[in-house]
Protein backbone atom coordinates (compact mmCIF):
# COMPACT_ATOMS: atom_id res chain seq x y z
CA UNK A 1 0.00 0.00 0.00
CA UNK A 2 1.48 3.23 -1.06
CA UNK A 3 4.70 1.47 -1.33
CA UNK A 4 6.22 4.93 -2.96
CA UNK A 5 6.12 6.71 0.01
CA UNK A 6 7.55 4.37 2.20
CA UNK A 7 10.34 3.28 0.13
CA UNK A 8 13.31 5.74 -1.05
CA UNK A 9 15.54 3.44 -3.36
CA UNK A 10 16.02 0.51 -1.39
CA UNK A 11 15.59 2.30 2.09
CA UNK A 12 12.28 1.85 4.26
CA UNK A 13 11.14 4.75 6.10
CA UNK A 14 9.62 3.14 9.05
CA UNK A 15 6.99 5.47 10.09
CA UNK A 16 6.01 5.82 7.21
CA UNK A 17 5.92 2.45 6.08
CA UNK A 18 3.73 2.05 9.69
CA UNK A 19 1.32 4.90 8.92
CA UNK A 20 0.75 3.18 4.91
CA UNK A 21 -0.43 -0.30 6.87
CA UNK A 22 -3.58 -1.19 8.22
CA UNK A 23 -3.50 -1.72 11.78
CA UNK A 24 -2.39 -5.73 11.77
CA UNK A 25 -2.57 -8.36 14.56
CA UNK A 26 0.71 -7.83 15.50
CA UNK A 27 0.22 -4.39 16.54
CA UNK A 28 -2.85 -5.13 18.26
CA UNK A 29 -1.13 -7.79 20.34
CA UNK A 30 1.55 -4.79 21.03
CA UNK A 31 -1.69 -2.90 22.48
CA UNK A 32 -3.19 -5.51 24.48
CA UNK A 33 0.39 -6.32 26.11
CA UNK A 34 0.82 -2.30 27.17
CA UNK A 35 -2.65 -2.09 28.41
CA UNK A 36 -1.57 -5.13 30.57
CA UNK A 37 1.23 -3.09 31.91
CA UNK A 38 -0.79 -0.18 32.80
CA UNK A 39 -3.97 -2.23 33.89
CA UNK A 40 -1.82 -4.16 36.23
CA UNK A 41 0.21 -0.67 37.10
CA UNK A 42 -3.14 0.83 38.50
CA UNK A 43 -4.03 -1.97 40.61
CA UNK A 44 -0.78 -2.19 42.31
CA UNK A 45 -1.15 1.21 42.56
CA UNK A 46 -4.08 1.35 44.66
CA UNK A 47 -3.61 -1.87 46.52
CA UNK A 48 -2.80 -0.10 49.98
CA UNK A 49 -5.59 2.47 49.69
CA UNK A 50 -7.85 -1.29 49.59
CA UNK A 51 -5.80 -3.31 52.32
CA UNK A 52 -4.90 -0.18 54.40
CA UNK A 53 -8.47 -0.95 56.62
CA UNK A 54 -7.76 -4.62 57.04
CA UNK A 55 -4.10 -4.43 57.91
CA UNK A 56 -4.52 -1.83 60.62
CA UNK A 57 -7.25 -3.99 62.15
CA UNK A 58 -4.21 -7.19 61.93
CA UNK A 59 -1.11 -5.08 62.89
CA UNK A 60 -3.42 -2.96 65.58
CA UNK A 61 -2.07 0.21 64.54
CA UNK A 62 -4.33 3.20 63.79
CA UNK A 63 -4.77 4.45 60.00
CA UNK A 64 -2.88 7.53 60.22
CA UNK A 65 0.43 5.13 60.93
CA UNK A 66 0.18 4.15 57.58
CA UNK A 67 0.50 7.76 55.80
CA UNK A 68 4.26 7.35 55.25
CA UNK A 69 3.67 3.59 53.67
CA UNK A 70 0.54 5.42 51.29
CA UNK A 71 3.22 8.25 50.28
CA UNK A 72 6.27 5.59 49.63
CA UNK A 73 4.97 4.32 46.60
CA UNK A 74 4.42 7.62 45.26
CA UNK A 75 7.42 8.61 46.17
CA UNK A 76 9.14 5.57 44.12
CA UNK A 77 7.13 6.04 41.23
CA UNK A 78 9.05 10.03 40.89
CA UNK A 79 12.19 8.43 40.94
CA UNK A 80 11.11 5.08 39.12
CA UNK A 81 9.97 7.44 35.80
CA UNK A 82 13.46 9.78 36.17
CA UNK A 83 15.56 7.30 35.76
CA UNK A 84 13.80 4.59 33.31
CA UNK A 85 13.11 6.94 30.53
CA UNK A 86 17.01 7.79 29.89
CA UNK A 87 17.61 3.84 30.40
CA UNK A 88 15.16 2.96 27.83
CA UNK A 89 16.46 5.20 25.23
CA UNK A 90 19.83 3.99 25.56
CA UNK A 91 19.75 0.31 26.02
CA UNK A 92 15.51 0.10 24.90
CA UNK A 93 12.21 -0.24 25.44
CA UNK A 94 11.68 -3.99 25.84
CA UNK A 95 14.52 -4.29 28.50
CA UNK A 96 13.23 -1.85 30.47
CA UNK A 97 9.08 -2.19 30.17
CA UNK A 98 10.12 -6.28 31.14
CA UNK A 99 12.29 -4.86 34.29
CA UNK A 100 9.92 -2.86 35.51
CA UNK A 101 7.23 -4.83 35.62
CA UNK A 102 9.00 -8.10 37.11
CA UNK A 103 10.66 -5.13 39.79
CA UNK A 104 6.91 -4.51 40.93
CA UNK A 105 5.74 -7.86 40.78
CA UNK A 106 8.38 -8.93 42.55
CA UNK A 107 8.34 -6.29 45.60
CA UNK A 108 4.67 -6.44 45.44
CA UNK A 109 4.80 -10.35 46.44
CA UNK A 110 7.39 -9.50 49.01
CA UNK A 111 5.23 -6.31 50.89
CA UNK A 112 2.44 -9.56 51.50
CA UNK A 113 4.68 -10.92 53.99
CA UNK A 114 6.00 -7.53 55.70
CA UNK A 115 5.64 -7.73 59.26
CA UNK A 116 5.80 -4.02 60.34
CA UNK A 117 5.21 -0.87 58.78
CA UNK A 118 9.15 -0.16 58.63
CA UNK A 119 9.29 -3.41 56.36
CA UNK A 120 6.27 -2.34 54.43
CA UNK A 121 7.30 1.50 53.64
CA UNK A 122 10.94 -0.03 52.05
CA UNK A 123 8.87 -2.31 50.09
CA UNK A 124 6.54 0.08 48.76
CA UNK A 125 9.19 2.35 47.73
CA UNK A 126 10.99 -0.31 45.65
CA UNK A 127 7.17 -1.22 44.56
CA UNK A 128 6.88 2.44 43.02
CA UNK A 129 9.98 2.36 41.17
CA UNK A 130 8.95 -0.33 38.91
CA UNK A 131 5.34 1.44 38.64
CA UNK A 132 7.22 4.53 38.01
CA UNK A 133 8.97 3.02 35.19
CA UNK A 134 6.24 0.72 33.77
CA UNK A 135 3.82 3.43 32.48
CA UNK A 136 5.90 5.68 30.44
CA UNK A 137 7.93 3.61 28.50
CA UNK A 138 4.57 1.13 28.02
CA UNK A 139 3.43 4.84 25.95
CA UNK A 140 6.85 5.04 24.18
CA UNK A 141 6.56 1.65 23.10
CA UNK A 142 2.79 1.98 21.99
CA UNK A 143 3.71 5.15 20.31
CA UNK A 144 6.23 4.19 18.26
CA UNK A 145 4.58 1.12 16.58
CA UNK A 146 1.27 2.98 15.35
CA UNK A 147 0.48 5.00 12.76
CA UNK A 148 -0.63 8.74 13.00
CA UNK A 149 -3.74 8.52 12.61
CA UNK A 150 -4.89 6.39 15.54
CA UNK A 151 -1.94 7.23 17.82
CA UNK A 152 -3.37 9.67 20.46
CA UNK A 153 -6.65 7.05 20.36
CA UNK A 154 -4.68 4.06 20.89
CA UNK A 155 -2.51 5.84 23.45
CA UNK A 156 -5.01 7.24 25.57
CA UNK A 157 -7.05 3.88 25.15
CA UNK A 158 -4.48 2.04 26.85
CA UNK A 159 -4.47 4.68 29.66
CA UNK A 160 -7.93 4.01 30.55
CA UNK A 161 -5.95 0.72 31.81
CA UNK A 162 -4.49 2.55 34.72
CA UNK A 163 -8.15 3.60 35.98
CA UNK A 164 -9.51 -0.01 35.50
CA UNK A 165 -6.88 -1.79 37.23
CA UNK A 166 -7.53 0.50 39.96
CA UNK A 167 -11.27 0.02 40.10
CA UNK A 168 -10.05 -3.93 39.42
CA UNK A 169 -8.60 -4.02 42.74
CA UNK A 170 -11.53 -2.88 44.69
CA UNK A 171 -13.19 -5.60 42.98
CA UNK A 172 -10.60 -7.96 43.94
CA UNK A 173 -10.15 -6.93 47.40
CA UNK A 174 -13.77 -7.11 48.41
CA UNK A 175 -13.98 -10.62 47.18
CA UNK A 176 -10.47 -11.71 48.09
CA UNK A 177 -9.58 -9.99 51.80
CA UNK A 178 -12.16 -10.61 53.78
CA UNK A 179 -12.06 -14.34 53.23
CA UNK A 180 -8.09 -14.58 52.83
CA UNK A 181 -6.91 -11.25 54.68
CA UNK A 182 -5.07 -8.02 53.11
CA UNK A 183 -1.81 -10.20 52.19
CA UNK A 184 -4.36 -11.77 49.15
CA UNK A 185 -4.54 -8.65 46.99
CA UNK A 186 -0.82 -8.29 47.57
CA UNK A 187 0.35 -11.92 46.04
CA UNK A 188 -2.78 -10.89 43.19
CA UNK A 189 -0.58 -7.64 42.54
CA UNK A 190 3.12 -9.73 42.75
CA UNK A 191 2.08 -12.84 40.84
CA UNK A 192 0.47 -11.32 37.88
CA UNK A 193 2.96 -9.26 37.26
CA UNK A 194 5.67 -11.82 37.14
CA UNK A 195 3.41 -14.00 34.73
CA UNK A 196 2.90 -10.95 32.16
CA UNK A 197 6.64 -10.12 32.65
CA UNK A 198 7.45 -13.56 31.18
CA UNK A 199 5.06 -13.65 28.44
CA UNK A 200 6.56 -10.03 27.64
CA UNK A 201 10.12 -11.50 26.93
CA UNK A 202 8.37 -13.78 24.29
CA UNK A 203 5.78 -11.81 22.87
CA UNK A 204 6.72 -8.33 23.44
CA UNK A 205 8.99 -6.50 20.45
CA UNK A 206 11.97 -4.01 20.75
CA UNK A 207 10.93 -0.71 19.01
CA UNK A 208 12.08 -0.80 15.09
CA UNK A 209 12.80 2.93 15.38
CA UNK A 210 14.60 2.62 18.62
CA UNK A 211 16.47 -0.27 16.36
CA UNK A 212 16.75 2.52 13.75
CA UNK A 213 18.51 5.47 15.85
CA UNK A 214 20.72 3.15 17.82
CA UNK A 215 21.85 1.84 14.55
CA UNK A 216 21.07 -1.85 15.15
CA UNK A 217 21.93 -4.24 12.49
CA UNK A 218 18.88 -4.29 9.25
CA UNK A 219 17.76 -7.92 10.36
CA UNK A 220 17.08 -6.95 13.98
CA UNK A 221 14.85 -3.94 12.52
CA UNK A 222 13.67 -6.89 9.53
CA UNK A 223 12.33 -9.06 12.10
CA UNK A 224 10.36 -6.47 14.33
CA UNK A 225 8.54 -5.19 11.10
CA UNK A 226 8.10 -7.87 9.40
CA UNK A 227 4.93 -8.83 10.60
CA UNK A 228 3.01 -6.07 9.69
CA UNK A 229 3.88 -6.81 5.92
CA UNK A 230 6.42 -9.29 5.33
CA UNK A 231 6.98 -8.50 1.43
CA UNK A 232 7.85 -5.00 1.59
CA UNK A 233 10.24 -5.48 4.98
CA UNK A 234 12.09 -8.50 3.06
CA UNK A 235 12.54 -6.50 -0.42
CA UNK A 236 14.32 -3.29 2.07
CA UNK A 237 18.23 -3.07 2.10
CA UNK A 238 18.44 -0.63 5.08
CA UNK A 239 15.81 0.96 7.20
CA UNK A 240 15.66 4.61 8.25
CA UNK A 241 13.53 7.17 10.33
CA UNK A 242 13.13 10.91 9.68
CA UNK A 243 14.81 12.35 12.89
CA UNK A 244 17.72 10.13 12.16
CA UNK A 245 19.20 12.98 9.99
CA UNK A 246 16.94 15.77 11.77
CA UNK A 247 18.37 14.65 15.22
CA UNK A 248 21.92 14.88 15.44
CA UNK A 249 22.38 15.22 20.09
CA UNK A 250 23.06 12.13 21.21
CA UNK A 251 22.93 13.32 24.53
CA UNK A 252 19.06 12.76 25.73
CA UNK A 253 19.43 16.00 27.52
CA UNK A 254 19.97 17.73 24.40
CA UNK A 255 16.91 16.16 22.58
CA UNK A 256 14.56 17.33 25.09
CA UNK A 257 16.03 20.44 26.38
CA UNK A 258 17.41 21.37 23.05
CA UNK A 259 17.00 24.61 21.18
CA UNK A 260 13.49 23.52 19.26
CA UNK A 261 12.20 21.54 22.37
CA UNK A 262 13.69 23.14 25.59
CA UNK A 263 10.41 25.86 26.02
CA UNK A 264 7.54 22.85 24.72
CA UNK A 265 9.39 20.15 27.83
CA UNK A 266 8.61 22.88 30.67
CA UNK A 267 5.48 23.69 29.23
CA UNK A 268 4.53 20.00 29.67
CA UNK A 269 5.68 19.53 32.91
CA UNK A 270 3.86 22.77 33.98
CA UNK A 271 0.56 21.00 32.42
CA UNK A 272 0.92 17.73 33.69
CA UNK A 273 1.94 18.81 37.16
CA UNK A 274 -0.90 21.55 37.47
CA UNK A 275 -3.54 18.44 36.10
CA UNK A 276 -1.99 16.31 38.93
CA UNK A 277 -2.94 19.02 41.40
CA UNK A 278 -6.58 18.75 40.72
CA UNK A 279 -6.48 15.22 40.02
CA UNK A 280 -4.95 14.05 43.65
CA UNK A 281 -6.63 16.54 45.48
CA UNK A 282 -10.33 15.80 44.29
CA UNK A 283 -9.45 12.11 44.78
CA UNK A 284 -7.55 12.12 47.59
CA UNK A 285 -10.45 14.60 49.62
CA UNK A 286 -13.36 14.88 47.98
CA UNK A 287 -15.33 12.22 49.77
CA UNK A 288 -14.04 13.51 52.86
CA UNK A 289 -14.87 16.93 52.17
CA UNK A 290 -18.53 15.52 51.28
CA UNK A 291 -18.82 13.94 54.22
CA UNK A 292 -17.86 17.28 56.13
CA UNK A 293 -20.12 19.13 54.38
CA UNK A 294 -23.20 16.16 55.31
CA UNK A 295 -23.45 13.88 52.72
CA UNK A 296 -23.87 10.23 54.03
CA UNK A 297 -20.77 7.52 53.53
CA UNK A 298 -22.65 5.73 50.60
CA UNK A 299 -23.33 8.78 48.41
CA UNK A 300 -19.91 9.87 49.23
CA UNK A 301 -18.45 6.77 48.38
CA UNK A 302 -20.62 6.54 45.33
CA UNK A 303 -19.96 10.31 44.17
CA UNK A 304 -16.17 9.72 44.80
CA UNK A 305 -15.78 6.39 42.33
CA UNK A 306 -17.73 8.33 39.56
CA UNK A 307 -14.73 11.01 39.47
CA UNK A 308 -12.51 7.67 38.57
CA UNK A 309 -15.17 6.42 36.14
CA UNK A 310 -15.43 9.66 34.24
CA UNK A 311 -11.90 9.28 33.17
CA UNK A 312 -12.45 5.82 31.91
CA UNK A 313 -15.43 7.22 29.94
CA UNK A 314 -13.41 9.89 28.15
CA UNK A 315 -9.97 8.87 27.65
CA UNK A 316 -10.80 7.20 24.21
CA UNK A 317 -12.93 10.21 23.36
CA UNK A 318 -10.36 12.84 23.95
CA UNK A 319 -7.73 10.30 21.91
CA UNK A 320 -10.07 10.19 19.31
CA UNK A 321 -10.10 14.18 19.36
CA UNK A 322 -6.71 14.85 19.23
CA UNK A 323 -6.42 12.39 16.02
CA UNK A 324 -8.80 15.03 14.58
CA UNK A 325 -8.30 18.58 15.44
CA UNK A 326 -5.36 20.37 17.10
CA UNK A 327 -4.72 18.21 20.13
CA UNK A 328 -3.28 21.14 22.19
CA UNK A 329 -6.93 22.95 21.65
CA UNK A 330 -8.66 19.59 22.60
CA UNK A 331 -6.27 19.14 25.88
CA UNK A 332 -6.86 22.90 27.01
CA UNK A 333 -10.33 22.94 26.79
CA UNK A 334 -10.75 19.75 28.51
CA UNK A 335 -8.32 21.65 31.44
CA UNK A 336 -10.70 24.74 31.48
CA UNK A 337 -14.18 23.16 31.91
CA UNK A 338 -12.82 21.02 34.47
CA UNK A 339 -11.81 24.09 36.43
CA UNK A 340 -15.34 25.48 36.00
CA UNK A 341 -16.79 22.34 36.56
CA UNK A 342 -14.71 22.09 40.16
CA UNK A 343 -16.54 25.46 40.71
CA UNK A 344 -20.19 24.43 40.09
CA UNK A 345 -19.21 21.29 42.59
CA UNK A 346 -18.73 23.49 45.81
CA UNK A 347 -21.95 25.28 44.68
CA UNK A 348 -24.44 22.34 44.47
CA UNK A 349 -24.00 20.14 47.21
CA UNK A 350 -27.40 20.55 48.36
CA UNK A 351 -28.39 18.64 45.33
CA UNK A 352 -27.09 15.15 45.05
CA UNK A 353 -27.93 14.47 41.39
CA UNK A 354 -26.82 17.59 40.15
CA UNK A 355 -23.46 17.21 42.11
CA UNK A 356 -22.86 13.06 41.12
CA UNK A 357 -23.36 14.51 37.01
CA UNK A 358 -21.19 17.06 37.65
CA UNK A 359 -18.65 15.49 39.26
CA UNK A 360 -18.67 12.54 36.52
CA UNK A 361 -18.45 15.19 34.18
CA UNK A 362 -15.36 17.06 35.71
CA UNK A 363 -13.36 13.29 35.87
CA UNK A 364 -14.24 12.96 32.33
CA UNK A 365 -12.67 16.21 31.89
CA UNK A 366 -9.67 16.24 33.60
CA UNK A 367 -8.71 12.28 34.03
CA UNK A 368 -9.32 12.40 29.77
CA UNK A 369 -6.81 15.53 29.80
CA UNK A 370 -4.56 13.73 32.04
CA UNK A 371 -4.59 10.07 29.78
CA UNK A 372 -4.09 12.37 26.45
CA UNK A 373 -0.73 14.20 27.82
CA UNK A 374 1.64 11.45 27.65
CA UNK A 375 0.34 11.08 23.86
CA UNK A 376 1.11 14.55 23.18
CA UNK A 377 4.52 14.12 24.93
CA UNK A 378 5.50 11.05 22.70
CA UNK A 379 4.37 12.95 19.56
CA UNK A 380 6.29 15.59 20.21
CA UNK A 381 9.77 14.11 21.04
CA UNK A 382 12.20 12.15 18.47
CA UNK A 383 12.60 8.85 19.10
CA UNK A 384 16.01 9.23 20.16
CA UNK A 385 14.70 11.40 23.73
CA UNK A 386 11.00 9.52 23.68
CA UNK A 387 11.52 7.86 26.92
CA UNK A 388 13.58 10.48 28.30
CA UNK A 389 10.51 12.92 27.55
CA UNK A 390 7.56 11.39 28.33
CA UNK A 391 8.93 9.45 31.36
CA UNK A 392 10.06 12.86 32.88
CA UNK A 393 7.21 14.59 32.01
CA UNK A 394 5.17 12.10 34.23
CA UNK A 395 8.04 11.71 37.07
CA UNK A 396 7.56 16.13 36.97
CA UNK A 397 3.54 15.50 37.53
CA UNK A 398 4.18 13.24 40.41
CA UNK A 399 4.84 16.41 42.90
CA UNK A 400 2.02 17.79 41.61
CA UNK A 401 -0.01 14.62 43.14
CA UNK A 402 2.04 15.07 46.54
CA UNK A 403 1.06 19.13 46.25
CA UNK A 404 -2.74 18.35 45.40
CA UNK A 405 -3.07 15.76 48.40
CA UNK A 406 -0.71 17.92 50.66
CA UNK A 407 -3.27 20.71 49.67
CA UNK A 408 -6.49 19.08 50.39
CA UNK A 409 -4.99 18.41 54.08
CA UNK A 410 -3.60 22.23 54.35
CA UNK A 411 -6.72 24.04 53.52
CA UNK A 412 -9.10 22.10 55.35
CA UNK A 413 -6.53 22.55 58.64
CA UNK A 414 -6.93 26.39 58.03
CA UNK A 415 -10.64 25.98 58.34
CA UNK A 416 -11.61 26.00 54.25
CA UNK A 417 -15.04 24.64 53.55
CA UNK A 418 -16.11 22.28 50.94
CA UNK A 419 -17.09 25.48 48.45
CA UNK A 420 -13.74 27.53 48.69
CA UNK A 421 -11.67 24.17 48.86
CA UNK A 422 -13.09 23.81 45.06
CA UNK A 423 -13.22 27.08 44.04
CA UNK A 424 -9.69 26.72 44.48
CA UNK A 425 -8.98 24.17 41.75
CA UNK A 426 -9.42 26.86 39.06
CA UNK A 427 -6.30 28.33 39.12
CA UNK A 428 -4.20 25.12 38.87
CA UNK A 429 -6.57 24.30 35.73
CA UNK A 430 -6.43 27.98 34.38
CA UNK A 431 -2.51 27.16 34.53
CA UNK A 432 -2.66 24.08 33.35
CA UNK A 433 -4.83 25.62 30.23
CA UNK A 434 -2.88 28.57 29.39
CA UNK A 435 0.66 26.36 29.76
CA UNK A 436 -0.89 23.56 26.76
CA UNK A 437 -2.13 26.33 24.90
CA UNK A 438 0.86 28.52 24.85
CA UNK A 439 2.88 25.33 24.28
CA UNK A 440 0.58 24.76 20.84
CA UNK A 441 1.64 28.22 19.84
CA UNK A 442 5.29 28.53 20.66
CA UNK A 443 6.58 24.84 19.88
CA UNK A 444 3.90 22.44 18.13
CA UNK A 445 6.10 20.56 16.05
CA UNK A 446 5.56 16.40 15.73
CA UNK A 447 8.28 14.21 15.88
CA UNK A 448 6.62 11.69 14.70
């Protein structure tokens, strides 16, 4: 198909030989593998905020001991994304998607037989830096074996794997813990993990344009492509990508800080970490803040899981956006209306319908923005700083998740109510607006 544009004399242009294919199986099963990773990221992410009840009752130790353990995992993930992305664009994406995920299966099954919270918080740490690592480099991966005109769909689609493993393991903690204790989900979220990590030695492939840049031999590249259309891969003498001649740094930091890219990577981070702000706080407090303000537990409880839902509900939407119009637009208005939406919340609590549609709206909103930036991170970075990029982009975010729960607790000490609590939100999503925007304007260019 369009064989012209993909082929200069005997040379295959791999993206564009990708984008002139119909999606095949073996790019599917590429898809189904990183939604794996991430599905089985979010449930290991959430695992404590399910056994944290259970395991104070065994250990006899009130919930507020286990703040620190909650924070270590969070805290692992920052470092976990800092350092994989550089790893994975020197020495690949397979190596590094396969150690992460065996690093948190691995502590994951180990944390189910901590006996104190010491043991636990060490644990979760080393837990996070595999989580950390798994996510990012699962989008570089994804990224980099579809063509343009589904990426930001597929990409996001896979994200709404983070939100469903997490919803997974309240699913699989009610059944499992009260009949087997909180250790169950634990050995659920360490023996999974090791199973997919196997099957990804097998059945996961090494990026061809990672192959490409790092100037692997033409067969390696042959043989990761050559599924998609075996007669045009074996007729190709040599295999190239167009920021092979584009890119000349070496040096990741140069890719992403460099002279065309230096102002778009803050501009990221500033988005990402602002969209963390409002994500973590409304999570982390927003059922408590309910409750404060005299809702019951159940409608709390209820209101609370739609937030997670509505990001499940939109990611593909927003994806599908982005494929279509200018994705910066798409990601900045889906920023702004969640800040006005976070208004209307602290102004209708006196009506429970009114506030559970809102609320479900406002996840859609911002959990959708959230899932579509590392898409618009991977499109906009070469392959040679991909992983670098979007790996640092979310390891930036993560503070903004320690700010937005950090801020919950801080305003509500000061005396805050529910209303000015929410009212608050808009200027992290006004930021987060004006930084995507102004990045759309000032440094727009694809990679890809």
């Amino acid at each position: 198909m369009n064989q012209p544009q993909s082929v200069v004399g005997n040379c295959l242009d791999v993206q564009s030989f990708i984008n002139n294919q119909p999606l095949s199986l073996y790019q599917w099963r590429v898809v189904l593998l990183c939604f794996l990773i991430v599905f089985l990221d979010g449930l290991d992410t959430a695992a404590m905020g399910f056994i944290a009840p259970a395991l104070s009752l065994d250990w006899g130790i009130e919930r507020a001991s286990l703040g620190p353990v909650m924070s270590a995992a969070l805290i692992g993930m920052v470092f976990g994304a800092l350092g994989s992305g550089p790893l994975a664009d020197r020495f690949g994406r397979k190596m590094v998607l396969v150690g992460a995920v065996l690093l948190f299966g691995i502590f994951s099954l180990a944390s189910a037989y901590s006996t104190s919270v010491d043991q636990l918080l060490v644990l979760r740490f080393l837990t996070g830096l595999g989580l950390g690592a798994g996510m990012p480099n699962a989008t570089t991966l994804l990224a980099e074996y579809t063509p343009e005109r589904h990426k930001s769909l597929l990409v996001t689609g896979m994200f709404c794997g983070f939100n469903l493993g997490m919803a997974g393991g309240g699913f699989i903690s009610a059944t499992l813990i009260p009949t087997f204790g909180w250790h169950s989900l634990l050995l659920v979220g360490g023996i999974l993990p090791i199973f997919l990590a196997l099957v990804l030695m097998v059945w996961l492939p090494e990026s061809a344009r990672y192959l490409v840049v790092r100037h692997h031999a033409p067969d390696k590249v042959r043989k990761a492509l050559a599924p998609i259309a075996p007669s045009m891969v074996h007729q190709a003498g040599s295999f190239s990508v167009p920021e092979l001649q584009a890119v000349k740094a070496r040096n990741v930091l140069a890719v992403i800080f460099g002279a065309t890219s230096g102002i778009g990577t803050l501009l990221l981070w500033l988005t990402y970490f602002m969209g963390l702000v409002i994500v973590y706080l409304l999570t982390s407090w927003l059922p408590t803040l309910m409750r404060d303000s005299g809702a019951s537990m159940e409608q709390s409880a209820v209101i609370g899981a739609l937030f997670q839902l509505g990001g499940v509900l939109s990611a593909v939407l927003v994806g599908w956006a982005m494929d279509r119009c200018d994705p910066h637009r798409v990601i900045g208005a889906c920023y702004l209306l969640a800040g006005v939406l976070a208004y209307a919340i602290g102004q209708s609590l006196g009506n429970i319908t009114l506030l559970a549609t809102l609320v479900l709206i406002a996840g859609m909103c911002v959990n959708g923005a959230q899932s579509a930036m590392p898409s618009l991170a991977a499109r906009f970075y070469p392959t040679q700083g991909r992983a670098t990029g979007v790996s640092w982009m979310l390891g930036i975010g993560r503070f903004g998740a320690i700010l937005g729960a950090w801020m919950g607790a801080t305003l509500l000490g000061l005396g805050w109510s529910f209303e000015q609590v929410l009212t608050a939100l808009v200027v992290p999503a006004v930021l987060a607006t004006a930084a995507v925007v102004i990045k759309g304007l000032v440094s727009r260019a694809d990679a890809t």
